[in-house]
N, C-alpha and C. Protein backbone atom coordinates (compact mmCIF):
# COMPACT_ATOMS: atom_id res chain seq x y z
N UNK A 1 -18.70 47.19 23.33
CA UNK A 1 -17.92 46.07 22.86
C UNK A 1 -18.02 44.85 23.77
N UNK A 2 -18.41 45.04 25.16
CA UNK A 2 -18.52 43.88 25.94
C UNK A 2 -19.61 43.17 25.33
N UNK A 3 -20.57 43.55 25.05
CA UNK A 3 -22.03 42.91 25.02
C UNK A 3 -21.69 42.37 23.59
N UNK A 4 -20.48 43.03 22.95
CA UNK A 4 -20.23 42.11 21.37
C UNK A 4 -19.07 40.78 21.65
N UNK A 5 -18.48 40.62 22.37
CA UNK A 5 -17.94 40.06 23.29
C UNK A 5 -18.37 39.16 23.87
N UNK A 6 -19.46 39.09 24.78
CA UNK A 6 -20.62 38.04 25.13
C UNK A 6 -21.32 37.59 24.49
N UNK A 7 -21.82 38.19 23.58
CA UNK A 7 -22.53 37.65 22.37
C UNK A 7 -21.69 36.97 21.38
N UNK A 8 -20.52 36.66 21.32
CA UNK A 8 -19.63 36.13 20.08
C UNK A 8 -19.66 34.83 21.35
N UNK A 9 -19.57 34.92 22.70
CA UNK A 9 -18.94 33.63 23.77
C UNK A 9 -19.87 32.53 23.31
N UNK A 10 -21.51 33.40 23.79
CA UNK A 10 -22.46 32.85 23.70
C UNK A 10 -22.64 31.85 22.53
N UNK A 11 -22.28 32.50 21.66
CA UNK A 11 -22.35 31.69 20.16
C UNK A 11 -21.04 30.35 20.23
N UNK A 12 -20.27 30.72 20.50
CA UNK A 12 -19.14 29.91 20.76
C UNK A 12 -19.43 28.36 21.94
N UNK A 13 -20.54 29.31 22.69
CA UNK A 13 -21.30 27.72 23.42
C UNK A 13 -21.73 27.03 22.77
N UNK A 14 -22.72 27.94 21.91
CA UNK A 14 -23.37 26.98 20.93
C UNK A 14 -23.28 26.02 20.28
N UNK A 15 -21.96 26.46 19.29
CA UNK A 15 -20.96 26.15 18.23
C UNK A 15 -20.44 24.40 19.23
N UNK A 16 -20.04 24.33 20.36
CA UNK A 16 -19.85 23.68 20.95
C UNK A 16 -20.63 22.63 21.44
N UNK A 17 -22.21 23.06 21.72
CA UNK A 17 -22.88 22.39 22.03
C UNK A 17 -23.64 21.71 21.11
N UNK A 18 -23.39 22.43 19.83
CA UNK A 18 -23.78 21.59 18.53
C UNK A 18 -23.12 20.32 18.27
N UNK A 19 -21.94 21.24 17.82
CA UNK A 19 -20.63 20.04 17.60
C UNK A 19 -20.83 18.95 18.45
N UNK A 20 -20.83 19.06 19.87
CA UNK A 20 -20.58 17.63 20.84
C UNK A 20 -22.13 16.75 20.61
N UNK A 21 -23.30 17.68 20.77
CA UNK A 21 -24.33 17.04 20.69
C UNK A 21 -24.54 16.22 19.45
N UNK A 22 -24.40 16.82 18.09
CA UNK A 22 -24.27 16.17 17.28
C UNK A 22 -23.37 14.74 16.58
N UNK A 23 -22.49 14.43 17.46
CA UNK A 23 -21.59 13.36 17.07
C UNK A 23 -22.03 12.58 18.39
N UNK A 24 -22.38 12.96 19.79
CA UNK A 24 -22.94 11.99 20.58
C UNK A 24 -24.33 11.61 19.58
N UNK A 25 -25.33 12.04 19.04
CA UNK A 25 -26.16 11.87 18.46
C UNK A 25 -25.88 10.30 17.40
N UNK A 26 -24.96 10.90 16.53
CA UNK A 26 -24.61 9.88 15.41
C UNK A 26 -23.67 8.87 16.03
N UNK A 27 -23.47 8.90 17.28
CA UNK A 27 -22.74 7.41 17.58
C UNK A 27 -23.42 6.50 18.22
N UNK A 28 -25.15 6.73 18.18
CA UNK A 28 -25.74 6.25 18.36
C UNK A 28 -26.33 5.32 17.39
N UNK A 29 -26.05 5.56 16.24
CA UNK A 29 -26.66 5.12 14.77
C UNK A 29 -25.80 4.23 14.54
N UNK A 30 -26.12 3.13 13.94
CA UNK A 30 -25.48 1.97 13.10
C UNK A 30 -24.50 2.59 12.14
N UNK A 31 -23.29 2.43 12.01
CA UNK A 31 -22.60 2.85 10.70
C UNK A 31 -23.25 2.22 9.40
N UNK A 32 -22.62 3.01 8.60
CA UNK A 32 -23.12 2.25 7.40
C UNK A 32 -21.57 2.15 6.27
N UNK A 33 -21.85 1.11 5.41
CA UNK A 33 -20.67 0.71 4.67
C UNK A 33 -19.60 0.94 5.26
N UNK A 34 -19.35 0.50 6.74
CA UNK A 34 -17.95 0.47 7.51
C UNK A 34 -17.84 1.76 7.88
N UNK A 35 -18.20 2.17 7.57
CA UNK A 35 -17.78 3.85 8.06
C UNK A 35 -18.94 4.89 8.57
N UNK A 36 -18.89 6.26 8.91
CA UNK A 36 -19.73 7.24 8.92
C UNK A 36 -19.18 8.70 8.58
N UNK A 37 -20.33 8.88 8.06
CA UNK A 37 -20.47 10.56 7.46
C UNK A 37 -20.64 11.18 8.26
N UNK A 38 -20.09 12.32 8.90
CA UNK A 38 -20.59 13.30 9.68
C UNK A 38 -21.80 13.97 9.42
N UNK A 39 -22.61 14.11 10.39
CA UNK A 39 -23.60 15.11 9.89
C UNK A 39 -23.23 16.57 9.68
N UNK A 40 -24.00 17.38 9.17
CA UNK A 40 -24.17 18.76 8.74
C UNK A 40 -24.09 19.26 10.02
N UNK A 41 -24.64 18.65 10.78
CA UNK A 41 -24.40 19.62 12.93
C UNK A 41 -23.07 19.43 13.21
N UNK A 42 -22.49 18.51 13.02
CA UNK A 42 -20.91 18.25 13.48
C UNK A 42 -19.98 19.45 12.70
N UNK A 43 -20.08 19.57 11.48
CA UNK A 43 -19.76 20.69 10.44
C UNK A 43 -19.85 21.86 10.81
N UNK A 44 -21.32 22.22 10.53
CA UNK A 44 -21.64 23.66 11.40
C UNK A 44 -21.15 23.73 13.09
N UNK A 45 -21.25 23.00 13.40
CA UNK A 45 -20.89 22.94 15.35
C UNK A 45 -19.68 23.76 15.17
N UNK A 46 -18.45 22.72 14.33
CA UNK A 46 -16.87 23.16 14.38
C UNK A 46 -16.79 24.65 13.49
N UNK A 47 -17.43 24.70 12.83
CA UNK A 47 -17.35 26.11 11.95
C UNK A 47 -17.92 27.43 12.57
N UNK A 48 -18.94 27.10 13.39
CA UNK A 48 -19.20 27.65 13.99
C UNK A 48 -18.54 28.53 15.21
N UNK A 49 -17.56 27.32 16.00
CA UNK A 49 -16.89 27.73 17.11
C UNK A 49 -15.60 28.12 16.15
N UNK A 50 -15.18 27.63 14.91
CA UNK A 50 -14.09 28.26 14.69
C UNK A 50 -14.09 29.81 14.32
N UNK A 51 -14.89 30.21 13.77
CA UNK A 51 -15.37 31.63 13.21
C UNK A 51 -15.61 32.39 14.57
N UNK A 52 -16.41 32.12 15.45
CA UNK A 52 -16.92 33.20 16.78
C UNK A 52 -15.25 32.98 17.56
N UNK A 53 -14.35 31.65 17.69
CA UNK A 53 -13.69 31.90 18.05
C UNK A 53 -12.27 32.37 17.61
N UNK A 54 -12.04 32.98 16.07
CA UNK A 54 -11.30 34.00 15.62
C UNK A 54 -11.86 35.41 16.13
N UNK A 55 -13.27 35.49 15.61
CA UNK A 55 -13.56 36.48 16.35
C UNK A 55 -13.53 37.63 17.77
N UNK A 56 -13.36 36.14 18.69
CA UNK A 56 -13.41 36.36 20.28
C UNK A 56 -12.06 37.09 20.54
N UNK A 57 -10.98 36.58 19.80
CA UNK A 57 -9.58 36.76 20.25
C UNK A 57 -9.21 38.02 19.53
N UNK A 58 -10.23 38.53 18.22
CA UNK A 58 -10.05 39.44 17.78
C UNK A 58 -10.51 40.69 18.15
N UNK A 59 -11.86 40.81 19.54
CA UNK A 59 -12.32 41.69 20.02
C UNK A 59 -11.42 41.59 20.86
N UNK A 60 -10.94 40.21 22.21
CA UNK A 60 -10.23 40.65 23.08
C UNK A 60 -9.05 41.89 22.73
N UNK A 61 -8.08 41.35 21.94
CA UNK A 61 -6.73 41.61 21.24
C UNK A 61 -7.13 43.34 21.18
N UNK A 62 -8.17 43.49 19.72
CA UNK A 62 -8.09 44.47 19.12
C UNK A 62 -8.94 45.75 19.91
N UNK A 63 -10.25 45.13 20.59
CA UNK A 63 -10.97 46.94 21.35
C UNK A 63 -10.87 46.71 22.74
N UNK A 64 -10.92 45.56 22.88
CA UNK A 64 -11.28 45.24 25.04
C UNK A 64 -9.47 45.77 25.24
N UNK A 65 -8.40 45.19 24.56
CA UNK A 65 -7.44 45.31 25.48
C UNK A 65 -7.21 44.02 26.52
N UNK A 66 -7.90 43.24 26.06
CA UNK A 66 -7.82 41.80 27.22
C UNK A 66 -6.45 40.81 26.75
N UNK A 67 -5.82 40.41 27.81
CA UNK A 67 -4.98 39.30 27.19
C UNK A 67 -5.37 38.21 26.88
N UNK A 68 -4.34 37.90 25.75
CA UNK A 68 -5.08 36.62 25.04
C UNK A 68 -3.60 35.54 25.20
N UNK A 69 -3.75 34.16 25.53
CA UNK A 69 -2.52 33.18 26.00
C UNK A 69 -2.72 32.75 24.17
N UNK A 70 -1.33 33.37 23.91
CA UNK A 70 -1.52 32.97 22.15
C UNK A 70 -1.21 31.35 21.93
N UNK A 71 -0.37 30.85 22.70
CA UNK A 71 -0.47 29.27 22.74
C UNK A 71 -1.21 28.93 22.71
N UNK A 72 -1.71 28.97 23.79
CA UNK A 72 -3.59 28.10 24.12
C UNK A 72 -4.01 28.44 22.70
N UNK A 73 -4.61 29.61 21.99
CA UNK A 73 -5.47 29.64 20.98
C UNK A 73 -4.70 29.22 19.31
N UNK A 74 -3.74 29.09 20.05
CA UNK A 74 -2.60 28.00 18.32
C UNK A 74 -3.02 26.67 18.54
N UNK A 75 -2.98 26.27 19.49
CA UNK A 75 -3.22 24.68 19.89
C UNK A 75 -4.80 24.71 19.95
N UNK A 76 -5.50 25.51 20.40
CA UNK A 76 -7.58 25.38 20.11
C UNK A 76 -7.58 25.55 18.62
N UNK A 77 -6.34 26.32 18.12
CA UNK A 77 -7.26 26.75 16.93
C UNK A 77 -6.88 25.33 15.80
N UNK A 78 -5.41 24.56 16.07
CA UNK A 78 -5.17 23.38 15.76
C UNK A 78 -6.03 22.49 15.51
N UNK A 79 -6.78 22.40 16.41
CA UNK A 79 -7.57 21.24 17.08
C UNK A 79 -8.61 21.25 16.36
N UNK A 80 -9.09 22.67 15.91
CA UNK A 80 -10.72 22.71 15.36
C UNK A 80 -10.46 22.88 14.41
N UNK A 81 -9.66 22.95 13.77
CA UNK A 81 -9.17 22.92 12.05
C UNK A 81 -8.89 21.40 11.67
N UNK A 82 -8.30 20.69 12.59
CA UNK A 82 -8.39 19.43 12.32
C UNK A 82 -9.92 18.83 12.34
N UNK A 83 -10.51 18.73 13.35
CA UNK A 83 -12.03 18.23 13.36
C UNK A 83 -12.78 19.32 11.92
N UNK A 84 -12.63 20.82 11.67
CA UNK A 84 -13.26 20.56 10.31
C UNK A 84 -12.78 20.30 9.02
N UNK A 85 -11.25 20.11 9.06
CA UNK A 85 -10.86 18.95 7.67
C UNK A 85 -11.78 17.74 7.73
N UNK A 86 -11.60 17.12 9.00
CA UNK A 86 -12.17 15.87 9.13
C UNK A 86 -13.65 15.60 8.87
N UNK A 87 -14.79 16.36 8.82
CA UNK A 87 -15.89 16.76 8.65
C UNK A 87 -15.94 17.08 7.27
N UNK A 88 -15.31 17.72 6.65
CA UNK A 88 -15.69 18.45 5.34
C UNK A 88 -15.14 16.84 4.61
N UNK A 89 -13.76 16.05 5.05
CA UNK A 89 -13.45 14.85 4.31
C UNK A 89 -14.39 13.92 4.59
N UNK A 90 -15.34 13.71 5.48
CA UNK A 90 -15.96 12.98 5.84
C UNK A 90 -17.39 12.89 5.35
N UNK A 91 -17.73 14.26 4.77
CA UNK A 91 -18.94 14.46 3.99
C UNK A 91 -18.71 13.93 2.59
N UNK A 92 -17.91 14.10 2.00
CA UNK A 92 -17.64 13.39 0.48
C UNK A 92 -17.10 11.57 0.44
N UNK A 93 -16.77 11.22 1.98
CA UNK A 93 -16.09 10.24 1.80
C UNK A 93 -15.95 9.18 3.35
N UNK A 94 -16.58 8.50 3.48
CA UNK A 94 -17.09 7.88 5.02
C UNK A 94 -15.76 8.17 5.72
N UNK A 95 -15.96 7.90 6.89
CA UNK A 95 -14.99 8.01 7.96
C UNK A 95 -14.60 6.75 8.72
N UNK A 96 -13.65 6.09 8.84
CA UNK A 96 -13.82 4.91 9.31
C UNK A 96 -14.27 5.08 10.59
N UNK A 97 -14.15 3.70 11.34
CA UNK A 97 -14.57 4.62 13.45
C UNK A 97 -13.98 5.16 13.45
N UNK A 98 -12.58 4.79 13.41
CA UNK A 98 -11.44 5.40 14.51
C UNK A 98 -11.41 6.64 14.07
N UNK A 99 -11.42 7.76 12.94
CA UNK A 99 -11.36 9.14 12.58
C UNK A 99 -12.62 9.28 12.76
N UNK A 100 -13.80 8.65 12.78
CA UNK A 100 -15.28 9.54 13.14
C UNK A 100 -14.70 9.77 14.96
N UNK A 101 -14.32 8.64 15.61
CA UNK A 101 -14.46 9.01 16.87
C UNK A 101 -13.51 10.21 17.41
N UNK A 102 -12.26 10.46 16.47
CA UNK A 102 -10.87 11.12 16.80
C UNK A 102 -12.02 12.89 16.71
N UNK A 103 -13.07 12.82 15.98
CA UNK A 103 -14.01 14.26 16.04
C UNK A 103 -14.52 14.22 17.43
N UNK A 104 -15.02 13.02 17.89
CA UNK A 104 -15.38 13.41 19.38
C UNK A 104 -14.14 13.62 20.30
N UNK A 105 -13.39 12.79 20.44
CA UNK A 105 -12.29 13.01 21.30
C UNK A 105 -11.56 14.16 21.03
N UNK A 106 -11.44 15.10 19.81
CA UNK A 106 -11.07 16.23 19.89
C UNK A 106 -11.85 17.56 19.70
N UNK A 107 -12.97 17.20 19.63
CA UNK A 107 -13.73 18.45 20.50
C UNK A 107 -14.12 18.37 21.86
N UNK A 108 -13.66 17.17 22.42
CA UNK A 108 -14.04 17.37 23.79
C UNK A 108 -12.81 17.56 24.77
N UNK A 109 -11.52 17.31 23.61
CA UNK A 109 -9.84 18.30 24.25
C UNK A 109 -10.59 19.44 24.07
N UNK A 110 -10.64 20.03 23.37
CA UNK A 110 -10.87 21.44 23.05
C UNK A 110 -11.44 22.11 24.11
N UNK A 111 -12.65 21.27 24.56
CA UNK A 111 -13.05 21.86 25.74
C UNK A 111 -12.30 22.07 27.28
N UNK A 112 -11.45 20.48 27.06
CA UNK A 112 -10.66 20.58 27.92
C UNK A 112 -9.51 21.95 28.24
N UNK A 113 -9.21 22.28 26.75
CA UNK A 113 -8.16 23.02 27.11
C UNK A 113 -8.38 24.16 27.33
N UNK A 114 -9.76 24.64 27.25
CA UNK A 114 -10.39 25.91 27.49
C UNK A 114 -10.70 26.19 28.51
N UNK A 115 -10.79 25.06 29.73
CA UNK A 115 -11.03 24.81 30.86
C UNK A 115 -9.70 24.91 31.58
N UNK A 116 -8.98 23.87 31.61
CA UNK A 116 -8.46 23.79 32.35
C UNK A 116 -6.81 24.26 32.00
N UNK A 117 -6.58 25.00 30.67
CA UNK A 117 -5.22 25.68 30.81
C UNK A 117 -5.28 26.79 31.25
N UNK A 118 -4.23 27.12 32.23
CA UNK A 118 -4.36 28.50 32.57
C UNK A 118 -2.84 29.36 32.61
């Protein structure tokens, strides 16, 4: 179960390193008609980390026996449910800046709070 465990983290980097890479990516691009669409990486990034990270808390919890700070993961799991409303609304329907940028600034809390709450 560890190595299923590390392998769900691993993915959860990913998921992360998608997500951030992908919206630094598109804030490089000219908006268009006032607004921007998220890409499909910003989408998958957050869906990504949200799924491996139900998962994570569900191996800790359920076979490791590891503690899990259920706050911290109400408030992560907050956070990335908001950025993929915002993504999935943003694919049918531009985003102005200020909600395209509120996706970067809250996946990069997210990271924060994974870091540095303890």
């Amino acid at each position: 179960m560890e190595f299923l465990r590390l392998l769900l983290l691993f993915l959860h980097f990913i998921g992360m390193a998608v997500l951030i890479g992908a919206f630094i990516a598109q804030m490089r691009q000219k908006p268009e008609d006032g607004g921007r669409r998220p890409s499909a990486g910003i989408l998958h990034g957050a869906l990504t980390q949200l799924i491996t990270g139900l998962a994570l808390v569900g191996i800790r919890e359920g076979a490791l026996d590891m503690p899990v700070d259920h706050v911290k993961i109400a408030v992560k799991l907050l956070v990335v449910l908001v950025i993929v409303v915002l993504a999935l609304v943003g694919r049918r329907k531009s985003l102005n800046n200020a909600l395209f940028g509120a996706v970067g600034v809250l996946a990069v809390l997210n990271v924060a709070i994974a870091v540095f709450w303890r």
